[in-house]
C-alpha atoms as a PDB file:
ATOM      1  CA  UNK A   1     -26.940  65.694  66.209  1.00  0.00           C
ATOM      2  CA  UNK A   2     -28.524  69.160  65.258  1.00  0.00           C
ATOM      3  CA  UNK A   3     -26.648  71.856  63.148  1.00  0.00           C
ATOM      4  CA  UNK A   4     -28.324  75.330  62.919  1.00  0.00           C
ATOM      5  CA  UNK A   5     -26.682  77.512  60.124  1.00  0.00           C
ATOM      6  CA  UNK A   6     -27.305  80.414  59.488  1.00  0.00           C
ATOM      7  CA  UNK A   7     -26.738  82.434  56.418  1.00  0.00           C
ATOM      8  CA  UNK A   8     -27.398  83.624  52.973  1.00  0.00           C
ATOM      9  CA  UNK A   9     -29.584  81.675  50.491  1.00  0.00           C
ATOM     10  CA  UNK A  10     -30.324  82.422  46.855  1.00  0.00           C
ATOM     11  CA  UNK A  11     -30.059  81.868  43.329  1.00  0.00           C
ATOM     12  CA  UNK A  12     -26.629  81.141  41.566  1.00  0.00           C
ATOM     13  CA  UNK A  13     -26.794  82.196  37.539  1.00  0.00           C
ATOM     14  CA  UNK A  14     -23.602  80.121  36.749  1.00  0.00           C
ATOM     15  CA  UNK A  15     -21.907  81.353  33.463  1.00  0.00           C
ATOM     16  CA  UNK A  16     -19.307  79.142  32.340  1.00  0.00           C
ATOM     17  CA  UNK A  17     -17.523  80.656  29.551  1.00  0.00           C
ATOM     18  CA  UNK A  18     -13.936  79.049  27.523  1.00  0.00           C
ATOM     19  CA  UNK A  19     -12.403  82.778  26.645  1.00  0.00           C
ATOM     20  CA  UNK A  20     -11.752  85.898  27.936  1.00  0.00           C
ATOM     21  CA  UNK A  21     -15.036  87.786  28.319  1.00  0.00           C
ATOM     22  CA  UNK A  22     -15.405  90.071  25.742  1.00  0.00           C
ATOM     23  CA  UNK A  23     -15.718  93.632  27.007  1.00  0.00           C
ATOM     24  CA  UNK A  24     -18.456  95.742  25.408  1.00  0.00           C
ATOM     25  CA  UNK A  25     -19.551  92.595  22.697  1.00  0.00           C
ATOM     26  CA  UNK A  26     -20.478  88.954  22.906  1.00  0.00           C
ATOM     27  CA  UNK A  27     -19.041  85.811  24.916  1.00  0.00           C
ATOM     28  CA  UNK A  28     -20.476  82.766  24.355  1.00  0.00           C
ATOM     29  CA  UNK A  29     -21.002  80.763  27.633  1.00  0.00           C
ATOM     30  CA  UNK A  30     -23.066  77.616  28.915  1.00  0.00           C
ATOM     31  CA  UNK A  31     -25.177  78.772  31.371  1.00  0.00           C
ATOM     32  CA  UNK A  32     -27.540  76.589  34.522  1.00  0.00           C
ATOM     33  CA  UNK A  33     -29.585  78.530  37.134  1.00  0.00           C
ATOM     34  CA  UNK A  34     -28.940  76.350  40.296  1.00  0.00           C
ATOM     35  CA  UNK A  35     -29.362  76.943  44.699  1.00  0.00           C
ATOM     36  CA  UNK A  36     -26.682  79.329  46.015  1.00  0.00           C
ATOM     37  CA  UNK A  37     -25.647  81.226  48.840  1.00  0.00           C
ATOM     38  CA  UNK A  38     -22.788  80.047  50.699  1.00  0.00           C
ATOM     39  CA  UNK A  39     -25.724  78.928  54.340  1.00  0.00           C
ATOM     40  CA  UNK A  40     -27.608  77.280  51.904  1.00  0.00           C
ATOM     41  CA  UNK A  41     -24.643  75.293  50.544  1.00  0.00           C
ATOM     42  CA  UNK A  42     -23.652  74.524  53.948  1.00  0.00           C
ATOM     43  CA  UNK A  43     -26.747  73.324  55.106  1.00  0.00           C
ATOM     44  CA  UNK A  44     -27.573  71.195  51.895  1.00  0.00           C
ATOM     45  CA  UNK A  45     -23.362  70.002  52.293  1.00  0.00           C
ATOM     46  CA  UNK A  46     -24.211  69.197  55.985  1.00  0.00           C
ATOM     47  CA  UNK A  47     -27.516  66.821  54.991  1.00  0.00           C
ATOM     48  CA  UNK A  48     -25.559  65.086  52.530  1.00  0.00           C
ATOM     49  CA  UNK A  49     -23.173  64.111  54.833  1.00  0.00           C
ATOM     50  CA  UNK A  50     -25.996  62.709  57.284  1.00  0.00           C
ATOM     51  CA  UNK A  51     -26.270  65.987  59.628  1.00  0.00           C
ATOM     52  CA  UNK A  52     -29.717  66.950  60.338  1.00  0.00           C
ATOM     53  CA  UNK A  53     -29.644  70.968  59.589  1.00  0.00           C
ATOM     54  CA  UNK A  54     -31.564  73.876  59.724  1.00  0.00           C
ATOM     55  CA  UNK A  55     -30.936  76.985  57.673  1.00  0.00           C
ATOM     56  CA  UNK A  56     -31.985  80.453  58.937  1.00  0.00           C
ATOM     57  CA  UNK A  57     -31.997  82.837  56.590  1.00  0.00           C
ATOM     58  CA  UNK A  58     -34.379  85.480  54.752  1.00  0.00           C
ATOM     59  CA  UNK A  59     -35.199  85.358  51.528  1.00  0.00           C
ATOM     60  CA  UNK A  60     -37.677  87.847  49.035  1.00  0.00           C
ATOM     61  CA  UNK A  61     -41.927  87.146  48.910  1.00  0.00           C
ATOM     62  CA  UNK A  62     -41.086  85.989  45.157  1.00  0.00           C
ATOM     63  CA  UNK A  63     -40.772  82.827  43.418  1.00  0.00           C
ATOM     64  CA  UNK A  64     -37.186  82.502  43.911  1.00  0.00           C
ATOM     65  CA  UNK A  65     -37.869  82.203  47.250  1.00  0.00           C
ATOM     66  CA  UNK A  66     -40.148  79.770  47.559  1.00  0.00           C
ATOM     67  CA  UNK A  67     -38.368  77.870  45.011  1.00  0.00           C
ATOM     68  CA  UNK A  68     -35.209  77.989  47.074  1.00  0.00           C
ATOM     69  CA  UNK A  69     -37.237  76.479  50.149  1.00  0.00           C
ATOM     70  CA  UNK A  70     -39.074  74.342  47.761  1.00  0.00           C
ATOM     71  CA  UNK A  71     -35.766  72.359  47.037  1.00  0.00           C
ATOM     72  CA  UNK A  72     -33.947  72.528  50.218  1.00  0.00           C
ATOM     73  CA  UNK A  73     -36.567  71.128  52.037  1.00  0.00           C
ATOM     74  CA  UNK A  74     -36.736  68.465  49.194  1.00  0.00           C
ATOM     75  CA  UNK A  75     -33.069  67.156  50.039  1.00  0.00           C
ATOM     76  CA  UNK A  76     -34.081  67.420  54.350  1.00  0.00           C
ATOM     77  CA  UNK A  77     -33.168  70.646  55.026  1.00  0.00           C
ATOM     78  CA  UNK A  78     -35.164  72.474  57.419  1.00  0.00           C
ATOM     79  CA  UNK A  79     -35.626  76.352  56.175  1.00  0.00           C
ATOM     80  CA  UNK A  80     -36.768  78.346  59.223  1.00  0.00           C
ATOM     81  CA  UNK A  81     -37.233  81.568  56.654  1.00  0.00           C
ATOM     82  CA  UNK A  82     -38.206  85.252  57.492  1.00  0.00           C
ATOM     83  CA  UNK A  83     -39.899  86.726  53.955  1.00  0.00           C
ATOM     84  CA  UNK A  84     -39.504  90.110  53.112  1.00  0.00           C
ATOM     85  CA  UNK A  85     -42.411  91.717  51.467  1.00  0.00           C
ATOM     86  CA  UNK A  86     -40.308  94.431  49.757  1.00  0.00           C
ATOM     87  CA  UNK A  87     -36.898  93.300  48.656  1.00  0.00           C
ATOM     88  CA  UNK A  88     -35.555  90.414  46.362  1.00  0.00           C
ATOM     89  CA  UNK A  89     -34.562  87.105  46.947  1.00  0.00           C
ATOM     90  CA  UNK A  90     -30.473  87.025  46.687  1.00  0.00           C
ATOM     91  CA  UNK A  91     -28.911  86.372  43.611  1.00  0.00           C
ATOM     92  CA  UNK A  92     -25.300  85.895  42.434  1.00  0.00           C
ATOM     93  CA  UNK A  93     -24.184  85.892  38.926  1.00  0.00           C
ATOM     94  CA  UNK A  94     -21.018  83.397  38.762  1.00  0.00           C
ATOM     95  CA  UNK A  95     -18.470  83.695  35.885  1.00  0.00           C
ATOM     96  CA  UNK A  96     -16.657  80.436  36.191  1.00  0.00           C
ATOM     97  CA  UNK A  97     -14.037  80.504  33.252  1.00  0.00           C
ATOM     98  CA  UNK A  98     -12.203  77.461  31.781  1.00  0.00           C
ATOM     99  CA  UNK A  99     -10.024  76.219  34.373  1.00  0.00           C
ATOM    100  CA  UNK A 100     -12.929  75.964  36.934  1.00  0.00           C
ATOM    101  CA  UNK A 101     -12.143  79.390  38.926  1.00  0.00           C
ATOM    102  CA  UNK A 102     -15.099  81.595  39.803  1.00  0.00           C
ATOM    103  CA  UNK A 103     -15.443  85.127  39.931  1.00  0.00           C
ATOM    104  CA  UNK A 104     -18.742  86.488  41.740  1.00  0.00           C
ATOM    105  CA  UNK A 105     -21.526  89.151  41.701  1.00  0.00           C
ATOM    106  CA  UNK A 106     -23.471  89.417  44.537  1.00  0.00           C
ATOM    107  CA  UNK A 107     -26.634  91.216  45.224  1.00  0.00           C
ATOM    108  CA  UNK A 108     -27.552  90.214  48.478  1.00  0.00           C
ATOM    109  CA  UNK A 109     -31.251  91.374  48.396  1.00  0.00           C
ATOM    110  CA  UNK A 110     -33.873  90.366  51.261  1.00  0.00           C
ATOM    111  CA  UNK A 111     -30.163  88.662  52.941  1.00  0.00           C
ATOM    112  CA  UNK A 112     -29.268  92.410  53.684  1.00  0.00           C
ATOM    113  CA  UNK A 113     -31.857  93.074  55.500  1.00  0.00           C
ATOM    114  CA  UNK A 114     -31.448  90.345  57.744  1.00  0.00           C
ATOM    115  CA  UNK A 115     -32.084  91.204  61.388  1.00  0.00           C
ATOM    116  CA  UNK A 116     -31.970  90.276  64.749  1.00  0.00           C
ATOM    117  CA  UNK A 117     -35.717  89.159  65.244  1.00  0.00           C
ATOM    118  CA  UNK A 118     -35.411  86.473  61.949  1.00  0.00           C
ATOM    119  CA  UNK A 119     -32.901  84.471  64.584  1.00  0.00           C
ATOM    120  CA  UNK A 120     -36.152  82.584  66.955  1.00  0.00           C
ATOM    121  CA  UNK A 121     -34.031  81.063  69.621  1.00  0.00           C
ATOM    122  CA  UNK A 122     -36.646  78.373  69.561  1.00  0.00           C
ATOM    123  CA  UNK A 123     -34.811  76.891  66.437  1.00  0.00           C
ATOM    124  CA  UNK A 124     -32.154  76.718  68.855  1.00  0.00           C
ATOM    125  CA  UNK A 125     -34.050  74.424  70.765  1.00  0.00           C
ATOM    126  CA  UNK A 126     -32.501  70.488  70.742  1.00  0.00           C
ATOM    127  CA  UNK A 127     -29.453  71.943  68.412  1.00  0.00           C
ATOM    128  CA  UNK A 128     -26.054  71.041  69.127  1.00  0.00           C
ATOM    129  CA  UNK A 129     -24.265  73.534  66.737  1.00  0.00           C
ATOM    130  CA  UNK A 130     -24.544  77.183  65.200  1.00  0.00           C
ATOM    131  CA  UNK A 131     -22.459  77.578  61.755  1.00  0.00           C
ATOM    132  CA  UNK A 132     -22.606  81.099  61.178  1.00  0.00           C
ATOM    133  CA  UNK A 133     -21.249  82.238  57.434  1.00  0.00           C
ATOM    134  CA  UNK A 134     -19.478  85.817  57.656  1.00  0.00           C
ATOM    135  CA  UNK A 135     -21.062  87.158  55.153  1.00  0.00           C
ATOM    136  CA  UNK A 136     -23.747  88.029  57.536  1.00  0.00           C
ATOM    137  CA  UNK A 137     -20.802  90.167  60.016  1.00  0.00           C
ATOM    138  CA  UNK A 138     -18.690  91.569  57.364  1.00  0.00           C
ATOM    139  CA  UNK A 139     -22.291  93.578  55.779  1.00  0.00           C
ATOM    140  CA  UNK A 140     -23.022  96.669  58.354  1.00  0.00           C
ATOM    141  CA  UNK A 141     -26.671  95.930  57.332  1.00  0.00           C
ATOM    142  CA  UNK A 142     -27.374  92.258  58.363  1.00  0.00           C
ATOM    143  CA  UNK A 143     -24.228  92.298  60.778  1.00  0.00           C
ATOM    144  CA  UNK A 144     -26.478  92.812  64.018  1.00  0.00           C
ATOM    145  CA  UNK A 145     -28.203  89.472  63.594  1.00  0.00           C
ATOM    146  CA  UNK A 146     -25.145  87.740  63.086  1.00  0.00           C
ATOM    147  CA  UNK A 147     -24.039  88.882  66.921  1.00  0.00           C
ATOM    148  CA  UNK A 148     -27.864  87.919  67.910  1.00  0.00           C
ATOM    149  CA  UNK A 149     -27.658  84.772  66.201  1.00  0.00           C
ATOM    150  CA  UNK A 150     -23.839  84.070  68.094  1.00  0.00           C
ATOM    151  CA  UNK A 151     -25.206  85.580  71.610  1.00  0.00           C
ATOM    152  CA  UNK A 152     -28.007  83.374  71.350  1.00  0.00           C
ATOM    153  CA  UNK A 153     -26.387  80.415  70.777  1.00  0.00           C
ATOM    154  CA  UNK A 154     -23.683  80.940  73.481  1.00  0.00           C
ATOM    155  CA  UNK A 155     -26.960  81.209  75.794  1.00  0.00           C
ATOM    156  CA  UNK A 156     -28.441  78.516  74.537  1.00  0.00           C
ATOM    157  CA  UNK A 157     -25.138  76.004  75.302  1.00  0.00           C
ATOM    158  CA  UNK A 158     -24.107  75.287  71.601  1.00  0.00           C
ATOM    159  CA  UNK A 159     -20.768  75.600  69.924  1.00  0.00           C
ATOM    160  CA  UNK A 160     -20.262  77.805  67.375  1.00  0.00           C
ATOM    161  CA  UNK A 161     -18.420  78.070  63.861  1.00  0.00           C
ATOM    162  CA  UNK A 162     -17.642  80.876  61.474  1.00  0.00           C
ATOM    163  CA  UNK A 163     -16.402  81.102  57.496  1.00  0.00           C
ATOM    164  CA  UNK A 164     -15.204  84.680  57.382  1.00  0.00           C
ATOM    165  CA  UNK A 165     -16.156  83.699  53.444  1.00  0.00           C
ATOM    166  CA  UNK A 166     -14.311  87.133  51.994  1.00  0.00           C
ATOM    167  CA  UNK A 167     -11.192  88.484  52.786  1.00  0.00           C
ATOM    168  CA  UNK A 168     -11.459  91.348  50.271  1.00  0.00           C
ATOM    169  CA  UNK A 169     -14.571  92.356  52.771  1.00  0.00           C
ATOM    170  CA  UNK A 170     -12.568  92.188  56.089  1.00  0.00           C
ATOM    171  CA  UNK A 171     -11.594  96.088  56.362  1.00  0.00           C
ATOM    172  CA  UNK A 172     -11.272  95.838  59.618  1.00  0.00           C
ATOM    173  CA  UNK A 173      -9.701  92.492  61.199  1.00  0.00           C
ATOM    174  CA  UNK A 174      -9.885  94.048  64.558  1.00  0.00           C
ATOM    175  CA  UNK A 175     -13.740  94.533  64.564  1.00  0.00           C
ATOM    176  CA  UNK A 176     -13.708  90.876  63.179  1.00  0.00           C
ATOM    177  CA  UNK A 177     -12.357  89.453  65.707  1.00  0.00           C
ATOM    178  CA  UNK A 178     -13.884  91.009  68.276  1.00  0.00           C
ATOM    179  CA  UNK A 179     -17.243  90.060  66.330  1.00  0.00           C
ATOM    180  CA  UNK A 180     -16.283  86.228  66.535  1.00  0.00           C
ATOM    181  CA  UNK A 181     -14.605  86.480  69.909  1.00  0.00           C
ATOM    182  CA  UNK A 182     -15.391  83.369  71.886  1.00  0.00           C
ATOM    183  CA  UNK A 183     -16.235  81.105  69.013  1.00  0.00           C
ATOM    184  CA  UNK A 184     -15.209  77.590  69.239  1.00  0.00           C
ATOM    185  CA  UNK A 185     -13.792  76.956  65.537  1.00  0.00           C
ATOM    186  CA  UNK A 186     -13.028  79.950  63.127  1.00  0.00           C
ATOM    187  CA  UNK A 187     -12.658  78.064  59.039  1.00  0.00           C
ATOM    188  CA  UNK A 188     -10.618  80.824  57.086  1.00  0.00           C
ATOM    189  CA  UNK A 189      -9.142  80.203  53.658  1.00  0.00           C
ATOM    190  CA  UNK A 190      -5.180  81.421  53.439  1.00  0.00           C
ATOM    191  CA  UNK A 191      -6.639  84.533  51.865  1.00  0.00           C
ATOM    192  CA  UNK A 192      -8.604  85.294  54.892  1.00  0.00           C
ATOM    193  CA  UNK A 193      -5.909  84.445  57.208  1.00  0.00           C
ATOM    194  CA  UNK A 194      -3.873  87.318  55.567  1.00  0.00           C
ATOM    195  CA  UNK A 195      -6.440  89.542  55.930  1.00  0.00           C
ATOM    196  CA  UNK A 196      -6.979  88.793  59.540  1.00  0.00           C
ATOM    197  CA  UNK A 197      -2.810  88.202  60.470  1.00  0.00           C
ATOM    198  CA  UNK A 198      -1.248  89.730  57.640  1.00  0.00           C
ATOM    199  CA  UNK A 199       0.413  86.499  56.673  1.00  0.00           C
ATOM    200  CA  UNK A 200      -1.215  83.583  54.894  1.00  0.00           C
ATOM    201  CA  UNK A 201       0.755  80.904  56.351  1.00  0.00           C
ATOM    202  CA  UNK A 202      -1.753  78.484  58.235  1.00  0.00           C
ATOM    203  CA  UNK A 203       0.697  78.500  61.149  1.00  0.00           C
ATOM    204  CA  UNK A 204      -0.132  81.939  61.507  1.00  0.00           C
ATOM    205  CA  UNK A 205      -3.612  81.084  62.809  1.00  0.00           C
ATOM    206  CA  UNK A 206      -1.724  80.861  66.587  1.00  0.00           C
ATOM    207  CA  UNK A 207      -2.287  84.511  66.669  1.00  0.00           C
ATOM    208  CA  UNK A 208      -5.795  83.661  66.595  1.00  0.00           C
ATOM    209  CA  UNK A 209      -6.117  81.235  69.585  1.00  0.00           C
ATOM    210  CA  UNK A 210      -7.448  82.826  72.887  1.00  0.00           C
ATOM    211  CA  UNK A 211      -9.558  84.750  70.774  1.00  0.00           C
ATOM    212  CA  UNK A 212     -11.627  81.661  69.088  1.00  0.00           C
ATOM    213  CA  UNK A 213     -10.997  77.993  70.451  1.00  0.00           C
ATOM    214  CA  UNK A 214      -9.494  76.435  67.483  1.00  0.00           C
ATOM    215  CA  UNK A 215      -8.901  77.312  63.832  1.00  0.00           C
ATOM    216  CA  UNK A 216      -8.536  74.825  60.764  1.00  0.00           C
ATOM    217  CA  UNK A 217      -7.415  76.849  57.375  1.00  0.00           C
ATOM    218  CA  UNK A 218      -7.895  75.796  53.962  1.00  0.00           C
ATOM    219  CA  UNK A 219      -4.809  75.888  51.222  1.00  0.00           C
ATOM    220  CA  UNK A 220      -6.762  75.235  48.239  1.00  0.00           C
ATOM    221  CA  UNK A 221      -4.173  72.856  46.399  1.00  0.00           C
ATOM    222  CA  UNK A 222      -2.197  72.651  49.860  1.00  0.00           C
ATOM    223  CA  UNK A 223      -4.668  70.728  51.726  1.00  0.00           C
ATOM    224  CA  UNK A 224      -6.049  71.617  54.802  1.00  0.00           C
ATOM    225  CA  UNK A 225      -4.716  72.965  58.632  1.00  0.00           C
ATOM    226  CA  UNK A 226      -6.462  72.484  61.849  1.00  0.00           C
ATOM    227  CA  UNK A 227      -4.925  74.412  64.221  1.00  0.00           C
ATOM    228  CA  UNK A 228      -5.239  74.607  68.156  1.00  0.00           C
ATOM    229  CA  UNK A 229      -3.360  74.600  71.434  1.00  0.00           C
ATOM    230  CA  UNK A 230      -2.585  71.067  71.487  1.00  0.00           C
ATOM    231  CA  UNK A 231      -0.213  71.634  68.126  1.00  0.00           C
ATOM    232  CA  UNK A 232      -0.829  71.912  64.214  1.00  0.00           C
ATOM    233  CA  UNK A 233      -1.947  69.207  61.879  1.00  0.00           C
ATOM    234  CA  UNK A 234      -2.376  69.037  58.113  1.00  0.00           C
ATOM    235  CA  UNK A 235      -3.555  67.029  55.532  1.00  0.00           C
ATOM    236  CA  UNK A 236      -3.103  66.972  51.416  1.00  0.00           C
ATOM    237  CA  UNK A 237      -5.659  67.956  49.183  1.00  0.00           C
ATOM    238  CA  UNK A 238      -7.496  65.550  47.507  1.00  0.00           C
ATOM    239  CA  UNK A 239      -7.171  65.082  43.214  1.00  0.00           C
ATOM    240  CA  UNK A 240     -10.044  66.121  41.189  1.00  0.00           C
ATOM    241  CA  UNK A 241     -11.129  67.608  37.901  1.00  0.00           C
ATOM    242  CA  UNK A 242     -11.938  71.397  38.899  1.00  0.00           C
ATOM    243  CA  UNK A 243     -15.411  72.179  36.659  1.00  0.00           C
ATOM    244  CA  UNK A 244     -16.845  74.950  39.170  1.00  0.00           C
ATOM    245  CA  UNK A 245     -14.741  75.981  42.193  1.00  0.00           C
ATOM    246  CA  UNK A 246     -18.239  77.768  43.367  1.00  0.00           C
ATOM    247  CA  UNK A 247     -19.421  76.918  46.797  1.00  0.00           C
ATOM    248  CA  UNK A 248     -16.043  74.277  47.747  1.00  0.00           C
ATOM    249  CA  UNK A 249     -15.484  75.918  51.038  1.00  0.00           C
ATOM    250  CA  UNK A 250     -18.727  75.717  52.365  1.00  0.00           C
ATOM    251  CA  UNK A 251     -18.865  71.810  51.299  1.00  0.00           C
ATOM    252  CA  UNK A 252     -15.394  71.932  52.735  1.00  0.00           C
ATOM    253  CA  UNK A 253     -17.346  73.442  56.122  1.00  0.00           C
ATOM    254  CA  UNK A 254     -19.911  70.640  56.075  1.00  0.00           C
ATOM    255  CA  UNK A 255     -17.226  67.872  55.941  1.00  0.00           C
ATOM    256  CA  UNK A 256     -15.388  69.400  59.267  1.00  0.00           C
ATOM    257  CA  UNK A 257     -18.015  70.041  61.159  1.00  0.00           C
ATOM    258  CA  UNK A 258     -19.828  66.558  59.987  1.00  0.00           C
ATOM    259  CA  UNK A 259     -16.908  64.911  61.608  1.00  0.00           C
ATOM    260  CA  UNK A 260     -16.118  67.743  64.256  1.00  0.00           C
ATOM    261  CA  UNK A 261     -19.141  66.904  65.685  1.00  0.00           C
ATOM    262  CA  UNK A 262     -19.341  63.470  65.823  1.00  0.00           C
ATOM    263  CA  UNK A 263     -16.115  63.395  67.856  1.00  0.00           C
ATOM    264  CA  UNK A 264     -13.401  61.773  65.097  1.00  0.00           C
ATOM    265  CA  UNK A 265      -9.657  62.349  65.055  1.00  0.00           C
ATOM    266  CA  UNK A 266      -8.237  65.563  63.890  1.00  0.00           C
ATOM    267  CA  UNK A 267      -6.976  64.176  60.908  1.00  0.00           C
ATOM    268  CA  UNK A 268     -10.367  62.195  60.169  1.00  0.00           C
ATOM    269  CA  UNK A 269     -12.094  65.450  60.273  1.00  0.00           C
ATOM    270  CA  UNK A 270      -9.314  67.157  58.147  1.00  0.00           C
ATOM    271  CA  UNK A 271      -9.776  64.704  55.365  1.00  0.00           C
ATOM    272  CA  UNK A 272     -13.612  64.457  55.807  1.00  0.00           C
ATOM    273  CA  UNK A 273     -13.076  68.439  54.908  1.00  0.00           C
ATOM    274  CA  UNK A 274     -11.063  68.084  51.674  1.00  0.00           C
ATOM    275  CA  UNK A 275     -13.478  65.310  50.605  1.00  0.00           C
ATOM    276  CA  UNK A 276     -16.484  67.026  50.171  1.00  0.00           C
ATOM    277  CA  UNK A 277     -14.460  70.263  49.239  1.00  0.00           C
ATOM    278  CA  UNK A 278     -13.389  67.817  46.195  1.00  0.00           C
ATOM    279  CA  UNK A 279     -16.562  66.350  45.420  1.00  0.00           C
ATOM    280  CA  UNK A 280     -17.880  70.277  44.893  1.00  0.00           C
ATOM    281  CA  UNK A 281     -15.281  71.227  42.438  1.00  0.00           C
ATOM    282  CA  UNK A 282     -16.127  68.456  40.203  1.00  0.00           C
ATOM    283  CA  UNK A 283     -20.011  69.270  39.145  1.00  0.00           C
ATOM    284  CA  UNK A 284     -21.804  73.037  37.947  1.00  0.00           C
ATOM    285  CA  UNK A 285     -22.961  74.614  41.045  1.00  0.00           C
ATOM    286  CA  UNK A 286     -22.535  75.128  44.635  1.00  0.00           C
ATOM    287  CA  UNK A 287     -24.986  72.365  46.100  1.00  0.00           C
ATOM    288  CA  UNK A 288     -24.595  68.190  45.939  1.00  0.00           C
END
């Protein structure tokens, strides 16, 4: 079994900080530099849980790229990499304050100019499955490869996934969904379920089927909803001590389609989901 995911990579600058942050003076914080980007934590998520994966992505000619592919391929994952000559490698600044919640800035760099030709259909070739994260549709600029990468796929016989990863970045739930229209599993957080129904109950993902295959929702705290014609089924959350929420819906991503994939029950799947999304929480940064 063969996952291709594609996505952003990049460095996380994690700043874990007790207090309010002081506007205009000083907070003190403790503060790692670790992988990032929410295809990158898929793809290392997806190798940890015995998945052979390959990331597409595109990354800066600088030594953040090349350490990013540097330590991905260390832990098996294959980085099939377009390199910009002229912009960055992506990097996120991460304020995670003392209860574990992150807030994120983004600058997307060589990742927004992600196009159509960095998706070779030959890494296609032998794959099973094509994880696509949505940060790739929901930016006008890199948007374009994220249909390539989906059109190419379909061609090429795989199923597909998608993380709309944002709701604040849905404008438009319409063009979404006719964006992802034909995928097989569509992995939204309640958030992004409002955004794209206008109600965050995971029951409201019916409105969804017809236009993907299946949907499974996650509910933070509440567990986890797979969704589908055949009827809804949930699962709890799993206890753990939150350090860094960064990066627990794409481990939460790997654990599904891990499972998914390998043909388990609903509910195995569901619970291989919330596992992983647990074991993220508990550790600084996004990546086992």
């Amino acid at each position: 079994m063969r996952v291709v995911v594609v996505g952003d990579t990049g460095l996380d600058v994690v700043a874990r900080h007790e207090g309010p942050i002081v506007y205009g003076g000083d907070s003190r914080s403790g503060v790692r530099l670790t992988g990032g980007g929410a295809g990158a934590n898929t793809a290392a998520w997806l190798v940890a849980a015995g998945v052979e994966t390959t990331l597409v992505a595109r990354v800066g000619d600088d030594a953040s790229g090349r350490l990013i592919a540097s330590e991905l391929a260390a832990v098996g994952v294959s980085c099939a990499f377009a390199v910009d000559p002229d912009a960055p490698t992506c990097v996120v600044v991460v304020l995670v304050d003392g209860s574990g919640q992150r807030s994120m800035l983004p600058d997307r760099g060589a990742m927004a100019r992600f196009a159509p030709e960095d998706v070779d259909p030959a890494v296609l070739a032998g794959a099973d499955h094509l994880h696509l994260s949505g940060y790739v549709l929901l930016d006008p600029s890199s948007r374009q490869a994220g249909l390539a990468a989906l059109a190419a796929a379909k061609e090429a016989g795989l199923t597909t996934s998608v993380d709309p990863q944002a709701a604040a970045l849905i404008t438009s739930p319409e063009a979404f969904l006719d964006d992802v229209r034909g995928v097989d599993l569509l992995m939204p957080n309640e958030a992004e379920l409002l955004a794209l129904t206008g109600q965050p109950e995971p029951t409201a993902a019916r409105a969804l089927l017809g236009t993907v295959g299946e949907v499974v929702v996650t509910s933070g705290l509440g567990g986890a909803t797979w969704v589908s014609a055949a009827g809804v089924v949930s699962v709890p959350a799993e206890e753990a001590e939150c350090v860094d929420s960064t990066g627990a819906g794409d481990a939460f991503d790997a654990g599904v389609l891990a499972a998914w994939l390998r043909g388990e029950s609903t509910v195995e799947v569901l619970r291989s989901g919330v596992r992983l999304g647990a074991r993220a929480v508990t550790k600084v940064g996004a990546q086992p």
